[in-house]
Protein backbone atom coordinates (compact mmCIF):
# COMPACT_ATOMS: atom_id res chain seq x y z
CA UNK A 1 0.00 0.00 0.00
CA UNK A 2 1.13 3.45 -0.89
CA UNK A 3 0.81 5.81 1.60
CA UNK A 4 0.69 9.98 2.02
CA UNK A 5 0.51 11.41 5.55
CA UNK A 6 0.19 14.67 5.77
CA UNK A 7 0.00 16.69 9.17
CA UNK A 8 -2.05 20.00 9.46
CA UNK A 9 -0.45 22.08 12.15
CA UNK A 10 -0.15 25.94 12.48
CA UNK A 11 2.29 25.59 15.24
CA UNK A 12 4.13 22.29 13.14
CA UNK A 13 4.06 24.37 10.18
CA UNK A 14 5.75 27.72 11.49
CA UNK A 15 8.43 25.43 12.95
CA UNK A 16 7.46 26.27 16.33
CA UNK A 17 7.03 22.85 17.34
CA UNK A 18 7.96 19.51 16.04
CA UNK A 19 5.51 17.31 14.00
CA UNK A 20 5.07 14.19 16.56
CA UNK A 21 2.08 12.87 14.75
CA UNK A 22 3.54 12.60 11.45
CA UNK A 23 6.67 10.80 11.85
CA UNK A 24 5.13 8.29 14.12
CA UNK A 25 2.32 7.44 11.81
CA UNK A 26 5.11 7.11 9.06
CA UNK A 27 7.24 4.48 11.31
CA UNK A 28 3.52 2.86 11.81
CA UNK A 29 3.44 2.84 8.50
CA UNK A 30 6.54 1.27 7.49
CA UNK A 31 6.41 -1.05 10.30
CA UNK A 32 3.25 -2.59 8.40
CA UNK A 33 5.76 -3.29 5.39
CA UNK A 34 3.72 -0.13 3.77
CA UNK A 35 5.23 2.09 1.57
CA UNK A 36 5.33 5.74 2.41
CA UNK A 37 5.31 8.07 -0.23
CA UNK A 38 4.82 11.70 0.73
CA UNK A 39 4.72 13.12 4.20
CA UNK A 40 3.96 17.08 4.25
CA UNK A 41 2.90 19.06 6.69
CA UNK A 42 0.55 22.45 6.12
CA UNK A 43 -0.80 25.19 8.18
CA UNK A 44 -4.79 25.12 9.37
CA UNK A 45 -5.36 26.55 5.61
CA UNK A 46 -8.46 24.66 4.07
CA UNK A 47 -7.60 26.00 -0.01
CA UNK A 48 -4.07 24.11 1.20
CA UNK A 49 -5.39 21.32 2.65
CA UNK A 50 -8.02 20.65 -0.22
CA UNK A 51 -5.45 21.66 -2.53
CA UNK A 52 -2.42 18.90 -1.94
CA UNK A 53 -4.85 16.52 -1.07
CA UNK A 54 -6.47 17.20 -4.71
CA UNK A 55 -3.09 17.15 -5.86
CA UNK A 56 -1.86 13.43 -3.95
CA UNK A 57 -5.41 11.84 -4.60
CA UNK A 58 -5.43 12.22 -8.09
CA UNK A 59 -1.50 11.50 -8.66
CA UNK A 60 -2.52 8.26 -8.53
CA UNK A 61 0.73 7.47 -6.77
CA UNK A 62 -1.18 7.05 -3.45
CA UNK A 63 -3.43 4.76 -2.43
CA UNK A 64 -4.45 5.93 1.24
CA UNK A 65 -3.53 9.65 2.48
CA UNK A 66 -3.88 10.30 6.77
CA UNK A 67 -4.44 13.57 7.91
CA UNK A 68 -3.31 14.26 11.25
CA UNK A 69 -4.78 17.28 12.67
CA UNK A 70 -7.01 19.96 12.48
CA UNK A 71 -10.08 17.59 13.59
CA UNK A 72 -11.39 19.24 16.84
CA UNK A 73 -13.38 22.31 17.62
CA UNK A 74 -10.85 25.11 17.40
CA UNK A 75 -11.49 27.58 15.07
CA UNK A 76 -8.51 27.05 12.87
CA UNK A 77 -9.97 23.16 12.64
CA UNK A 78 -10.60 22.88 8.86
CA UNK A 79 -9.39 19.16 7.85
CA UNK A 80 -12.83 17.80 7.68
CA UNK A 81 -14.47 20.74 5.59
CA UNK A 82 -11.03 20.83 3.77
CA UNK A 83 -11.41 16.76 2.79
CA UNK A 84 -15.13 17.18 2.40
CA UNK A 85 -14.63 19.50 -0.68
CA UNK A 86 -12.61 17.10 -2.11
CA UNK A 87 -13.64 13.52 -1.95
CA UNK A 88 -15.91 12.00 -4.31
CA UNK A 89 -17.80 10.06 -1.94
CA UNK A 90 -17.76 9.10 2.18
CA UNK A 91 -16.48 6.33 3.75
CA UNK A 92 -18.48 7.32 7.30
CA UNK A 93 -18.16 3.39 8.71
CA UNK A 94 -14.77 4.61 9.22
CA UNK A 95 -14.98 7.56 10.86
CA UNK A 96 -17.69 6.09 13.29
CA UNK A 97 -15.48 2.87 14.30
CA UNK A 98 -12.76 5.14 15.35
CA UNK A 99 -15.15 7.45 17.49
CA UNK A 100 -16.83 4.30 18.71
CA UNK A 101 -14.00 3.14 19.76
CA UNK A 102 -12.67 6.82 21.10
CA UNK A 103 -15.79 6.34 23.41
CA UNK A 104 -14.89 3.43 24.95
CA UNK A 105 -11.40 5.40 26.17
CA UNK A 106 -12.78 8.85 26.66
CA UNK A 107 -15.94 11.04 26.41
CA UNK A 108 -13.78 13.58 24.49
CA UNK A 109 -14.18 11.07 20.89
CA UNK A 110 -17.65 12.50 20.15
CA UNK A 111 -15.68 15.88 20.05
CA UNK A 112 -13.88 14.73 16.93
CA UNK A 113 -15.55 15.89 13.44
CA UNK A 114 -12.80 13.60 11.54
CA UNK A 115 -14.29 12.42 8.34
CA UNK A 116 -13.34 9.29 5.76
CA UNK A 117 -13.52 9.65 2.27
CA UNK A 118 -12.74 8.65 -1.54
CA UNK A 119 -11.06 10.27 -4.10
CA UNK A 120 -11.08 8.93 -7.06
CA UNK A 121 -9.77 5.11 -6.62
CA UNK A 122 -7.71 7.14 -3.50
CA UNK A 123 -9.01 6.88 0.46
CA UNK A 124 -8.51 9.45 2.31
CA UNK A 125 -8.91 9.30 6.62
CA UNK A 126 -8.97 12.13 8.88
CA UNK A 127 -6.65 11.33 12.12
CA UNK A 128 -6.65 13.54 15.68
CA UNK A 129 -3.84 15.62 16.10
CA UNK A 130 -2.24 13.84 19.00
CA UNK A 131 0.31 10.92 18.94
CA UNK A 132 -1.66 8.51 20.64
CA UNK A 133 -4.89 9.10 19.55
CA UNK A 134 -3.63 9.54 15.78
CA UNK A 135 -1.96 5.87 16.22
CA UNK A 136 -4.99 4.45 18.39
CA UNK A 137 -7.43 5.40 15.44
CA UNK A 138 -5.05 3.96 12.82
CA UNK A 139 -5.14 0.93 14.28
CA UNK A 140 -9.02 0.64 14.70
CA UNK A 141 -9.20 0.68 10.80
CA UNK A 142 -5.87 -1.04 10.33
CA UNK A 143 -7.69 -4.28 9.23
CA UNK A 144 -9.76 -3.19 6.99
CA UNK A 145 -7.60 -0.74 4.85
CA UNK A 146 -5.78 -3.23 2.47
CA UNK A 147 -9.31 -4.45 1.15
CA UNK A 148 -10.50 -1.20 0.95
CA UNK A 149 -7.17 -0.23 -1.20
CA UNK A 150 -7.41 -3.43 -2.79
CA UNK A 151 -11.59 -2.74 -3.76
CA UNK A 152 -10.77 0.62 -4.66
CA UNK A 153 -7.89 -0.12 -6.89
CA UNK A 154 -10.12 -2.76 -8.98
CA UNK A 155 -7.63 -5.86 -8.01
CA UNK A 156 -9.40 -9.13 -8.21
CA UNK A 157 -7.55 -10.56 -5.53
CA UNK A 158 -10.43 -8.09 -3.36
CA UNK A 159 -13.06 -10.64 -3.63
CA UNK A 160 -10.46 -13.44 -1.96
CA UNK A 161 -12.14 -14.60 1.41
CA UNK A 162 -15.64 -13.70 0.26
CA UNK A 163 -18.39 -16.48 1.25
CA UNK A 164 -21.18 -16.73 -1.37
């Protein structure tokens, strides 16, 4: 799987303080024997936002980009209207499994307006902003995102393990 990650982060992006999300994700991602291919990471800007992920989705050198960041209530928190404007249709099951699960940790989940979507034959998921609950989310729709790649990509091996 070929993966973009990119982190939305006034702070990050001003170089006032180090990108934690990002680079964890990306050993996450390599530890899964996934390839990363871009990692960026962009101000609380939505025509930014929208833009690269316009810009990675329809490379078609990606197959799944993670946004980490810019999910919560703040006012600067544009990631989910940003990926809204720019997916051709939702993927919500995944966005609800990872506040489902969110719940079962901390009330605070049901605070997160992170969305799931698809861009052309790309998927793109909305992470939180923090370490641990950007890797905790990951790994609630870790087993489901190579079929998803593999359904979206139009490989027959996607209907493998199927019952009739």
């Amino acid at each position: 799987m070929r993966v973009g990650i990119l982190t939305i982060s006034d702070r990050s992006a001003m170089g006032e303080r180090e990108d934690q999300s990002g680079p964890l994700l990306a050993k996450f991602i390599r530890s899964k024997g996934w390839t990363l291919v871009e990692t960026t990471v962009l101000p609380d800007e939505a025509a930014q936002i929208s833009g690269l992920l316009k810009q990675w989705g329809d490379s078609g050198d990606v197959d799944l980009i993670l946004t980490t960041g810019g999910t919560g209530f703040a006012i600067r928190d544009v990631t989910p209207e940003a990926t809204l404007g720019v997916v051709d249709r939702l993927a919500p099951g995944l966005a609800e499994a990872m506040r489902a699960h969110g719940l079962s940790k901390t009330s605070h989940a049901m605070l997160s307006r992170a969305v799931a979507g698809i861009r052309g034959s790309t998927l793109i998921v909305n992470l939180p902003g923090s370490p641990k609950g950007a890797r905790e989310n990951l790994e609630v729709i870790l087993p489901v995102l190579p079929h998803a790649v593999q359904v979206l990509g139009d490989d027959p091996r996607a209907e493998e393990g199927h019952s009739v």
